[in-house]
PDB file of N, CA and C in Angstrom:
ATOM      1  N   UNK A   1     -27.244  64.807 -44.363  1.00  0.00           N
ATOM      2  CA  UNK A   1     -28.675  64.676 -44.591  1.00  0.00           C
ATOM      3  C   UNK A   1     -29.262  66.053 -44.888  1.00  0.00           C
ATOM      4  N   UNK A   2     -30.039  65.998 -45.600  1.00  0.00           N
ATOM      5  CA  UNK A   2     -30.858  67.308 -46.215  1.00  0.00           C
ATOM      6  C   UNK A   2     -32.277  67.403 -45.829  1.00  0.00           C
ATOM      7  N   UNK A   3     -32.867  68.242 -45.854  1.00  0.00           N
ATOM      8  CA  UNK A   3     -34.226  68.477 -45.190  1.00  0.00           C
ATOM      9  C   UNK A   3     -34.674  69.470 -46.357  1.00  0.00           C
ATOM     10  N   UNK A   4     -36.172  68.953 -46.865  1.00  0.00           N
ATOM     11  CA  UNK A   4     -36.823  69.265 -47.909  1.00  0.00           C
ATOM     12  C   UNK A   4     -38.497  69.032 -48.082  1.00  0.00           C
ATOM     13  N   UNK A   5     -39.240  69.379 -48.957  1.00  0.00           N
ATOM     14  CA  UNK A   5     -40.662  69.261 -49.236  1.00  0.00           C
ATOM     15  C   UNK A   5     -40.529  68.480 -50.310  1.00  0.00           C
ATOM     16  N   UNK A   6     -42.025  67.718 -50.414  1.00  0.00           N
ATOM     17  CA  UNK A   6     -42.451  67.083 -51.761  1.00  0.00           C
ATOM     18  C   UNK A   6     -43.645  68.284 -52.429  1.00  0.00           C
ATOM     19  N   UNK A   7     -43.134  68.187 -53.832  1.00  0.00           N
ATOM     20  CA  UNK A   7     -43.193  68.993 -54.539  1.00  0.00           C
ATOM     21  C   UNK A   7     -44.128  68.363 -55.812  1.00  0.00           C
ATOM     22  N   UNK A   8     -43.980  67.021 -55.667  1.00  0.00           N
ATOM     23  CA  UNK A   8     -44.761  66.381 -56.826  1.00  0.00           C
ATOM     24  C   UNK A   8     -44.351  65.021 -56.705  1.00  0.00           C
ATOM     25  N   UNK A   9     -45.795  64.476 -55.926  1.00  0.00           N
ATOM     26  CA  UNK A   9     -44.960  62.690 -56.438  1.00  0.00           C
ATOM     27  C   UNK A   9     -45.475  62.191 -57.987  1.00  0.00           C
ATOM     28  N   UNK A  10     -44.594  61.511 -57.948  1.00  0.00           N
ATOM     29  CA  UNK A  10     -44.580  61.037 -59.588  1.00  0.00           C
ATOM     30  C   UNK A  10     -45.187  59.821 -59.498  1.00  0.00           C
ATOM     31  N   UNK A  11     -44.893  58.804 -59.065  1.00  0.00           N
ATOM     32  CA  UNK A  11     -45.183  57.425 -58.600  1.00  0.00           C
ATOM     33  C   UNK A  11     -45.224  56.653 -57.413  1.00  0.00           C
ATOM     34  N   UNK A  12     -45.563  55.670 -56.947  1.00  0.00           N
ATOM     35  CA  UNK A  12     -45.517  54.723 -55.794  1.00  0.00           C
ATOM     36  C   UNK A  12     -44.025  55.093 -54.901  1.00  0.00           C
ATOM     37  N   UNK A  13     -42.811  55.667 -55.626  1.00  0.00           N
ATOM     38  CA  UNK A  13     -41.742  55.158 -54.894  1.00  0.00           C
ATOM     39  C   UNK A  13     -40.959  56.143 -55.507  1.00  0.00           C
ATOM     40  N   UNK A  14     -41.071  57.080 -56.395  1.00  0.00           N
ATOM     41  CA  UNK A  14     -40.364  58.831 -56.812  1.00  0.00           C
ATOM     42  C   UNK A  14     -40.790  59.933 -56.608  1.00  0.00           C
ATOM     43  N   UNK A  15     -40.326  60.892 -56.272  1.00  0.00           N
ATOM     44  CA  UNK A  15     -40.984  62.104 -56.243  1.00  0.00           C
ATOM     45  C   UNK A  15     -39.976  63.408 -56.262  1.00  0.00           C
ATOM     46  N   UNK A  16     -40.838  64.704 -56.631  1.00  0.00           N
ATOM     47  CA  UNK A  16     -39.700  65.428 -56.862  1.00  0.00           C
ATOM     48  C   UNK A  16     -39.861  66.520 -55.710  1.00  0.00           C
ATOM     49  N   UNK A  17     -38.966  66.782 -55.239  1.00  0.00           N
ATOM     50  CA  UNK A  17     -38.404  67.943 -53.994  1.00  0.00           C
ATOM     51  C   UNK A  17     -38.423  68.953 -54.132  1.00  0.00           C
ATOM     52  N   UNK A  18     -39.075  69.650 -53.317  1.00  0.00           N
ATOM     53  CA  UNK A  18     -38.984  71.503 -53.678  1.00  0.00           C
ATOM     54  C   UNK A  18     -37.690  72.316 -54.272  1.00  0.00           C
ATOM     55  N   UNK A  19     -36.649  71.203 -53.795  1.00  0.00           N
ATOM     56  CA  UNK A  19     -35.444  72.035 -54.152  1.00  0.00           C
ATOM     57  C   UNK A  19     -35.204  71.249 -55.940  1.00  0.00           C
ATOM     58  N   UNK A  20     -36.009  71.154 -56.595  1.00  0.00           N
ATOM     59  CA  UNK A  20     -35.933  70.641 -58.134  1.00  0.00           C
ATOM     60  C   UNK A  20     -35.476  69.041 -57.784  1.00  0.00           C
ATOM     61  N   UNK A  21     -34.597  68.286 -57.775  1.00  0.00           N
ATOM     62  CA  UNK A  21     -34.066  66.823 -58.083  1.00  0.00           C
ATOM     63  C   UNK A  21     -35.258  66.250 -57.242  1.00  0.00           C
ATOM     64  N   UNK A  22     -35.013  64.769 -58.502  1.00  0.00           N
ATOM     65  CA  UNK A  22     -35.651  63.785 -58.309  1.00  0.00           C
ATOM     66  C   UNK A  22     -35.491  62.491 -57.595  1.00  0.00           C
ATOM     67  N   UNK A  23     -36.418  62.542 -56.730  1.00  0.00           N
ATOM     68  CA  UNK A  23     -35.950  60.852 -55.489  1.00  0.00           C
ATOM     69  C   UNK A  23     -36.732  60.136 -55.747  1.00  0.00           C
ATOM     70  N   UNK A  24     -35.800  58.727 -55.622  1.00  0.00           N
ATOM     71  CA  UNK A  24     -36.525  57.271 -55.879  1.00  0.00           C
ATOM     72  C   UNK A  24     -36.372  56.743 -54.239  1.00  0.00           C
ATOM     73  N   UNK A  25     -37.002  56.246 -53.843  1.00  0.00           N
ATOM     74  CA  UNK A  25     -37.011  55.566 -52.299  1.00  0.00           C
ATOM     75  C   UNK A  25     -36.112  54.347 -52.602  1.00  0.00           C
ATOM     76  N   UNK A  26     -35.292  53.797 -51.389  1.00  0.00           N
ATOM     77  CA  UNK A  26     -34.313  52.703 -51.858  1.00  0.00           C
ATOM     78  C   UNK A  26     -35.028  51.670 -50.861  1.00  0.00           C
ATOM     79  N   UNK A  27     -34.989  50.756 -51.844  1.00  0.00           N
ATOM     80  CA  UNK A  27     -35.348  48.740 -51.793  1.00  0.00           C
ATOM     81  C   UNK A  27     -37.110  49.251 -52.087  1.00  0.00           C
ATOM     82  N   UNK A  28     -37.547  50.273 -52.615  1.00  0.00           N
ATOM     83  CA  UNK A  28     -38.834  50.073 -52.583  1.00  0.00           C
ATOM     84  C   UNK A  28     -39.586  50.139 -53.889  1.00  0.00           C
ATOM     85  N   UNK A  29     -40.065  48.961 -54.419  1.00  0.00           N
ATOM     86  CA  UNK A  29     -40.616  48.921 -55.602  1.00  0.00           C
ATOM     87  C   UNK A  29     -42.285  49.046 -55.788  1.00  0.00           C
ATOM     88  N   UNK A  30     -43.024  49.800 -56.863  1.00  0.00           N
ATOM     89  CA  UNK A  30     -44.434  50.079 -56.962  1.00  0.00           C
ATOM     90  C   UNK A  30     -44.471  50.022 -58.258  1.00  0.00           C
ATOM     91  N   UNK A  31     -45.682  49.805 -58.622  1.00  0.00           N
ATOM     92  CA  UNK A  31     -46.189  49.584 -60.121  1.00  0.00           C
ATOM     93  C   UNK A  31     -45.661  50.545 -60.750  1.00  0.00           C
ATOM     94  N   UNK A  32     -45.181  50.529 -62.228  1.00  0.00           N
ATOM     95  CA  UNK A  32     -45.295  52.007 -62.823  1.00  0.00           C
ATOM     96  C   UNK A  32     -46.293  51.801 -63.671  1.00  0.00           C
ATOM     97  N   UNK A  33     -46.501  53.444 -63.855  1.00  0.00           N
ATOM     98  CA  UNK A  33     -47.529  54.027 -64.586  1.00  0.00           C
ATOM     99  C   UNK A  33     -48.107  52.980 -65.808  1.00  0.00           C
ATOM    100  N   UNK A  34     -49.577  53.051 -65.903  1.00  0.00           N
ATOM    101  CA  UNK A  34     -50.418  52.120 -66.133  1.00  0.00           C
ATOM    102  C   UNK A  34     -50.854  50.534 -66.209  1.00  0.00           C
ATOM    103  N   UNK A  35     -49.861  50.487 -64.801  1.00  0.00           N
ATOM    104  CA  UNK A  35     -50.024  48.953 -64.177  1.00  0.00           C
ATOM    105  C   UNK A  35     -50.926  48.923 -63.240  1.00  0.00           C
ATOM    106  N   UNK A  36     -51.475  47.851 -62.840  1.00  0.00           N
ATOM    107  CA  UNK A  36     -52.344  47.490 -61.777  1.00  0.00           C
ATOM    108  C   UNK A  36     -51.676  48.103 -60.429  1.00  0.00           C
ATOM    109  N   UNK A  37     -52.193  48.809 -59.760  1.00  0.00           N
ATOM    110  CA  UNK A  37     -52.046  49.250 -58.633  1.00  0.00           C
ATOM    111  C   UNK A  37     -51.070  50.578 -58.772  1.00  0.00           C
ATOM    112  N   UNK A  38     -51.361  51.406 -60.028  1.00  0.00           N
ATOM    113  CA  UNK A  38     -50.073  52.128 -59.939  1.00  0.00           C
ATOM    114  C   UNK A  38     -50.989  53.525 -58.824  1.00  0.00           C
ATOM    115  N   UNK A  39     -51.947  53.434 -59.313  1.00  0.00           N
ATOM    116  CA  UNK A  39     -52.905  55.078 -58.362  1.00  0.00           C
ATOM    117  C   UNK A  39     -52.420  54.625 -56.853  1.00  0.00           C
ATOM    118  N   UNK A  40     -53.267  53.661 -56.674  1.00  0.00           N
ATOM    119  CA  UNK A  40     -52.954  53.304 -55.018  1.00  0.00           C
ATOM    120  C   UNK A  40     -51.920  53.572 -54.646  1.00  0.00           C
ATOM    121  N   UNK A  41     -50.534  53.002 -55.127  1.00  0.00           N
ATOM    122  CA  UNK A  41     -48.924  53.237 -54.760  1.00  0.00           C
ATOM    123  C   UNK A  41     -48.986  54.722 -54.624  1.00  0.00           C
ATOM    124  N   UNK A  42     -49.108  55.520 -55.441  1.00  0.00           N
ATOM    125  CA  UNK A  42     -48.969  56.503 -55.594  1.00  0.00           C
ATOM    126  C   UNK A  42     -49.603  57.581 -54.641  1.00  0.00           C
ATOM    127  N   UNK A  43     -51.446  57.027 -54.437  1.00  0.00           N
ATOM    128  CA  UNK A  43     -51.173  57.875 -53.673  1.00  0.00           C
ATOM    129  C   UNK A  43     -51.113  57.894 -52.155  1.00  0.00           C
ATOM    130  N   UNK A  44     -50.667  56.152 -51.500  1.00  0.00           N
ATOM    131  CA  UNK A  44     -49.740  56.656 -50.406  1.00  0.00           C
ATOM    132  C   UNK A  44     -48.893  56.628 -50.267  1.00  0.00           C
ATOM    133  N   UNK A  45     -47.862  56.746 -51.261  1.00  0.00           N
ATOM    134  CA  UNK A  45     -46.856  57.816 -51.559  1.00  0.00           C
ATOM    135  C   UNK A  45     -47.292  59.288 -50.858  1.00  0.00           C
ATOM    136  N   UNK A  46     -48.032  59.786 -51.875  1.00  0.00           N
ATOM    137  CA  UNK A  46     -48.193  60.985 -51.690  1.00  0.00           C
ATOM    138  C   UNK A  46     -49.046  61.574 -50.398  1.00  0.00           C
ATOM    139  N   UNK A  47     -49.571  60.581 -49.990  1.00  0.00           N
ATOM    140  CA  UNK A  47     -50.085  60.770 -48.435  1.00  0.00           C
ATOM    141  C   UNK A  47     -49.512  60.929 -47.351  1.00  0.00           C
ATOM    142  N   UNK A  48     -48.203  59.991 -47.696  1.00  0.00           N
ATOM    143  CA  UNK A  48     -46.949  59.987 -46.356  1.00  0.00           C
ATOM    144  C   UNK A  48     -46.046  61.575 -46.869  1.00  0.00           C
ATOM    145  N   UNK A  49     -46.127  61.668 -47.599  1.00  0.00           N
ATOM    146  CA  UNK A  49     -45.153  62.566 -47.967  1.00  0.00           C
ATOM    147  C   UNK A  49     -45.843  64.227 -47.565  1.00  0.00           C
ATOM    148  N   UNK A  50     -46.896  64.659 -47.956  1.00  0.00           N
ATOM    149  CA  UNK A  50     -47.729  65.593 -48.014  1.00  0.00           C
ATOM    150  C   UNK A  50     -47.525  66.495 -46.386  1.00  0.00           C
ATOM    151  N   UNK A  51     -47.130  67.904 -47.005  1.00  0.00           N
ATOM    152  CA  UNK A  51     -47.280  68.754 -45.824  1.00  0.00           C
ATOM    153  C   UNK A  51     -46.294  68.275 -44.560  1.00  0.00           C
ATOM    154  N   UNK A  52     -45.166  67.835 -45.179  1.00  0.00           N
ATOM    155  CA  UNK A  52     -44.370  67.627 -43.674  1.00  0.00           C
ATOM    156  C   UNK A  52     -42.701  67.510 -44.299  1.00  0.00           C
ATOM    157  N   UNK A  53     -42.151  67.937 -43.455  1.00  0.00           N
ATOM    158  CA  UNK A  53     -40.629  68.501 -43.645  1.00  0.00           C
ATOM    159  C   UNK A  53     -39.856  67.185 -43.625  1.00  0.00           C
ATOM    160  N   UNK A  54     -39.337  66.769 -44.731  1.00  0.00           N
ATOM    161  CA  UNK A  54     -38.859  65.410 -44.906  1.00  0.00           C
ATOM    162  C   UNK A  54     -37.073  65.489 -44.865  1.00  0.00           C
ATOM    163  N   UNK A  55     -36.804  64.366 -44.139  1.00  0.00           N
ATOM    164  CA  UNK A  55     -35.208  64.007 -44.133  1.00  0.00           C
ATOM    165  C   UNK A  55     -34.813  63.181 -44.772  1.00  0.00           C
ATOM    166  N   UNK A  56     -33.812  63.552 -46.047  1.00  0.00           N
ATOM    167  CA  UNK A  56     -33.338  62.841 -46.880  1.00  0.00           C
ATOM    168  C   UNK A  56     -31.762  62.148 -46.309  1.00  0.00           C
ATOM    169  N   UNK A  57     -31.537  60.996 -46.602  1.00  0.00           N
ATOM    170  CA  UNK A  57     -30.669  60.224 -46.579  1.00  0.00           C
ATOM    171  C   UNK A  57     -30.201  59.580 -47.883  1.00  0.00           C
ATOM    172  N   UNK A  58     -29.273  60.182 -48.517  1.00  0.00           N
ATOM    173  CA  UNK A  58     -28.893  59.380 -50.318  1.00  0.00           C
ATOM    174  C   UNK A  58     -28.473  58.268 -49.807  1.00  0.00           C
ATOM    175  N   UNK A  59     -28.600  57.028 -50.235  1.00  0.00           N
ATOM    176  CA  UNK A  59     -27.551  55.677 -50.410  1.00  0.00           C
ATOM    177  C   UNK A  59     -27.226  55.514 -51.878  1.00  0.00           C
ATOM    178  N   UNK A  60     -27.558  56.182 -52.847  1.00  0.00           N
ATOM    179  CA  UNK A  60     -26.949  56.111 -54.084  1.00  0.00           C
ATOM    180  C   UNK A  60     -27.616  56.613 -55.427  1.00  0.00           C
ATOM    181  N   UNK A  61     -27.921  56.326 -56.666  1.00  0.00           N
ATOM    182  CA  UNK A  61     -28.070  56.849 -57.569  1.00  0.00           C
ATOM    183  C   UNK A  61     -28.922  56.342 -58.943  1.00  0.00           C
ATOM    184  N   UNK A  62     -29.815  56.457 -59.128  1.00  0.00           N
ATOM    185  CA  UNK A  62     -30.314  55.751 -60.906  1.00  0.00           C
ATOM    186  C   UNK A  62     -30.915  56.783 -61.252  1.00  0.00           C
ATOM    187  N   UNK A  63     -30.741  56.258 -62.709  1.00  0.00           N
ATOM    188  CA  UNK A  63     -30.810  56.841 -63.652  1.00  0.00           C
ATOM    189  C   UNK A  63     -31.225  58.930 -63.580  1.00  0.00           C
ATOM    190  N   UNK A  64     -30.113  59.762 -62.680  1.00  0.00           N
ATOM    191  CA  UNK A  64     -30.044  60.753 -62.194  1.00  0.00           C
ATOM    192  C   UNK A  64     -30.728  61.151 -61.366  1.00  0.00           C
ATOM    193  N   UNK A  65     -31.430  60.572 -60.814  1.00  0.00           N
ATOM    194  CA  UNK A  65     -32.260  60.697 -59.417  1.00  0.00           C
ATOM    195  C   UNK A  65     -31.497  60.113 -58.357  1.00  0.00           C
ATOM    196  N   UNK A  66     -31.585  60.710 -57.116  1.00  0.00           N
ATOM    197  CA  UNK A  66     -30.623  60.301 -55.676  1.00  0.00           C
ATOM    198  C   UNK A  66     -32.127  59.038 -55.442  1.00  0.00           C
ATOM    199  N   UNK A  67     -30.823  57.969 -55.030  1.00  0.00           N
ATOM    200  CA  UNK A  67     -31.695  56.996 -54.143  1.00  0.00           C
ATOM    201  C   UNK A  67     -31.377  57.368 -52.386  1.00  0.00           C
ATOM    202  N   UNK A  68     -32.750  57.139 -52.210  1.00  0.00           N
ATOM    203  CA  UNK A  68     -32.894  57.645 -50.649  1.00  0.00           C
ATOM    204  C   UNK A  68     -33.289  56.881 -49.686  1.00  0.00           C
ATOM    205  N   UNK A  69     -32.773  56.856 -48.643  1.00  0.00           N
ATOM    206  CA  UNK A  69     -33.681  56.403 -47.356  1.00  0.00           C
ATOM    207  C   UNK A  69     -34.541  57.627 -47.053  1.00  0.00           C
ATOM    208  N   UNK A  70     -36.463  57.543 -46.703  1.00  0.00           N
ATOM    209  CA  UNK A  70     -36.544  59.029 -46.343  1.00  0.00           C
ATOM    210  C   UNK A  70     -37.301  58.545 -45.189  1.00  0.00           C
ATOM    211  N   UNK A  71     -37.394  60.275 -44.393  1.00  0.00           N
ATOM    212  CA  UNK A  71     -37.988  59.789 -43.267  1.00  0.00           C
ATOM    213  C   UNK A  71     -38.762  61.242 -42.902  1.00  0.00           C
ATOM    214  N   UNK A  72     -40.104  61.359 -41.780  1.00  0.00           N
ATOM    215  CA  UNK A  72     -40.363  62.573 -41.635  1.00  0.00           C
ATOM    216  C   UNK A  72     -39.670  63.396 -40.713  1.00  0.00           C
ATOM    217  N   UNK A  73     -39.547  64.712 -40.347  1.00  0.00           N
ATOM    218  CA  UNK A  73     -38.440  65.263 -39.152  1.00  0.00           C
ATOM    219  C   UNK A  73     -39.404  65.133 -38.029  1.00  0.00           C
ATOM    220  N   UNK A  74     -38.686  64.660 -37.201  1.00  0.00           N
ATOM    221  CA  UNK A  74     -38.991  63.792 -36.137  1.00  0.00           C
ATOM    222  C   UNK A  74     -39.417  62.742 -35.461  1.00  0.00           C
ATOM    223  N   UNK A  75     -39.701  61.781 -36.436  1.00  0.00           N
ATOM    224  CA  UNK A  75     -39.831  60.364 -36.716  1.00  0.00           C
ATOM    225  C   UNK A  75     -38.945  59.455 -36.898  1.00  0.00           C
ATOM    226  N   UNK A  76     -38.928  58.170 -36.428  1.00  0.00           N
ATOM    227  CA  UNK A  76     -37.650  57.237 -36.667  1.00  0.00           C
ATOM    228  C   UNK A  76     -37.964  56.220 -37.466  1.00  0.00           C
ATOM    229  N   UNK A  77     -39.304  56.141 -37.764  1.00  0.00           N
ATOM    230  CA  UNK A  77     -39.510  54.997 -38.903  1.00  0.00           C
ATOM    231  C   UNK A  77     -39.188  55.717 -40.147  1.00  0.00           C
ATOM    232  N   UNK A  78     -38.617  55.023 -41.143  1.00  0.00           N
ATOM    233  CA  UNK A  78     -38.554  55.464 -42.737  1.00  0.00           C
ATOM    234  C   UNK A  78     -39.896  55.244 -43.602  1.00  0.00           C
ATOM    235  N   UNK A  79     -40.030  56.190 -44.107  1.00  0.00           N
ATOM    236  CA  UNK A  79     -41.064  56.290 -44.962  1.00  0.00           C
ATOM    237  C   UNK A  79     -41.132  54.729 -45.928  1.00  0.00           C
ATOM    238  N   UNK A  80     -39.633  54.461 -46.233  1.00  0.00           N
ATOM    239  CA  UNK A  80     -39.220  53.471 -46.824  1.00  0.00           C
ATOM    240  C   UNK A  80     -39.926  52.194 -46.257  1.00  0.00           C
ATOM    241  N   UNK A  81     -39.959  52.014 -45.166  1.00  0.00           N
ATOM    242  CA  UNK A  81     -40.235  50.898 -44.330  1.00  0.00           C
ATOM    243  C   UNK A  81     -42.013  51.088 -44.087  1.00  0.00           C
ATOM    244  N   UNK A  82     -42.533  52.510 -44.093  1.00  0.00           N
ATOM    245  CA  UNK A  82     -43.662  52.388 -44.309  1.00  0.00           C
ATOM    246  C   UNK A  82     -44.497  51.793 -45.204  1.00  0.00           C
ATOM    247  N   UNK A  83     -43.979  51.924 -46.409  1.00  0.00           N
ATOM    248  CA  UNK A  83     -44.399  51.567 -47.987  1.00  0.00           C
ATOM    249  C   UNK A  83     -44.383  50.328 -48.322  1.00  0.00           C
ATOM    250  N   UNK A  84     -42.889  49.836 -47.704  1.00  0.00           N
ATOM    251  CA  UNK A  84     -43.063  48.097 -47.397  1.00  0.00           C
ATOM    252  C   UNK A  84     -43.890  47.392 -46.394  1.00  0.00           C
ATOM    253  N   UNK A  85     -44.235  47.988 -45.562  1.00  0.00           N
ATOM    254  CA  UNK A  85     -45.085  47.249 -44.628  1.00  0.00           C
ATOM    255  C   UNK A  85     -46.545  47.279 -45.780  1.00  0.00           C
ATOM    256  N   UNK A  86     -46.986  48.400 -46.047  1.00  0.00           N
ATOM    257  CA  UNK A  86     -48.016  48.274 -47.368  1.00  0.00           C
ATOM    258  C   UNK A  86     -47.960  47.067 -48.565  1.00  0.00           C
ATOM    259  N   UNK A  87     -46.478  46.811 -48.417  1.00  0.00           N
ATOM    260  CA  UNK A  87     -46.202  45.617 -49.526  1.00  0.00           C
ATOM    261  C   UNK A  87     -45.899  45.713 -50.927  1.00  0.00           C
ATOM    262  N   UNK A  88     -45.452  46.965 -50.566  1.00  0.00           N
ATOM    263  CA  UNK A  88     -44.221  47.296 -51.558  1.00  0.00           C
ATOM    264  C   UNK A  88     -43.168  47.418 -51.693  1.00  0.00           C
ATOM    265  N   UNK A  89     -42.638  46.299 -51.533  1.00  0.00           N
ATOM    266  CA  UNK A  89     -41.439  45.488 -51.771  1.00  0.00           C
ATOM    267  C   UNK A  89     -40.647  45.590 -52.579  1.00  0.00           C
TER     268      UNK A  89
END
């Protein structure tokens, strides 16, 4: 597991890491860009993510971005599981 910053979220459910590569959250789907609800996704995305030292977990890979379980350091819920409780599924 790796420990890192968000650096730029991109969307509801990607974002890119201080250390350059790009993460997609795994089982978690959000509008993309210029769909209904894509701002909202996005920005609590970027709300959970913001100003806090994040733990990455890869489970695998698309289209060159690591798919992740993420979570904050010292927290046991996944960010992942946050986003779905929001209902993004």
């Amino acid at each position: 597991m790796v420990q890192i910053k968000n650096k730029k979220t991109i969307d509801g459910d990607t974002f890119k890491g201080d250390d350059g590569k790009y993460y997609r959250l795994a089982n978690v789907n959000t509008p993309e860009k210029g769909k209904k609800g894509y701002v909202k996704a996005t920005k609590e995305l970027d709300k959970l993510l913001s100003d806090n030292t994040l733990v990455v977990k890869t489970v695998g890979k698309s289209y060159g971005r690591d798919v992740v379980e993420l979570r904050k350091s010292g927290e046991k819920t996944t960010i992942n599981n946050k986003m779905k409780r929001k209902g993004y599924k």
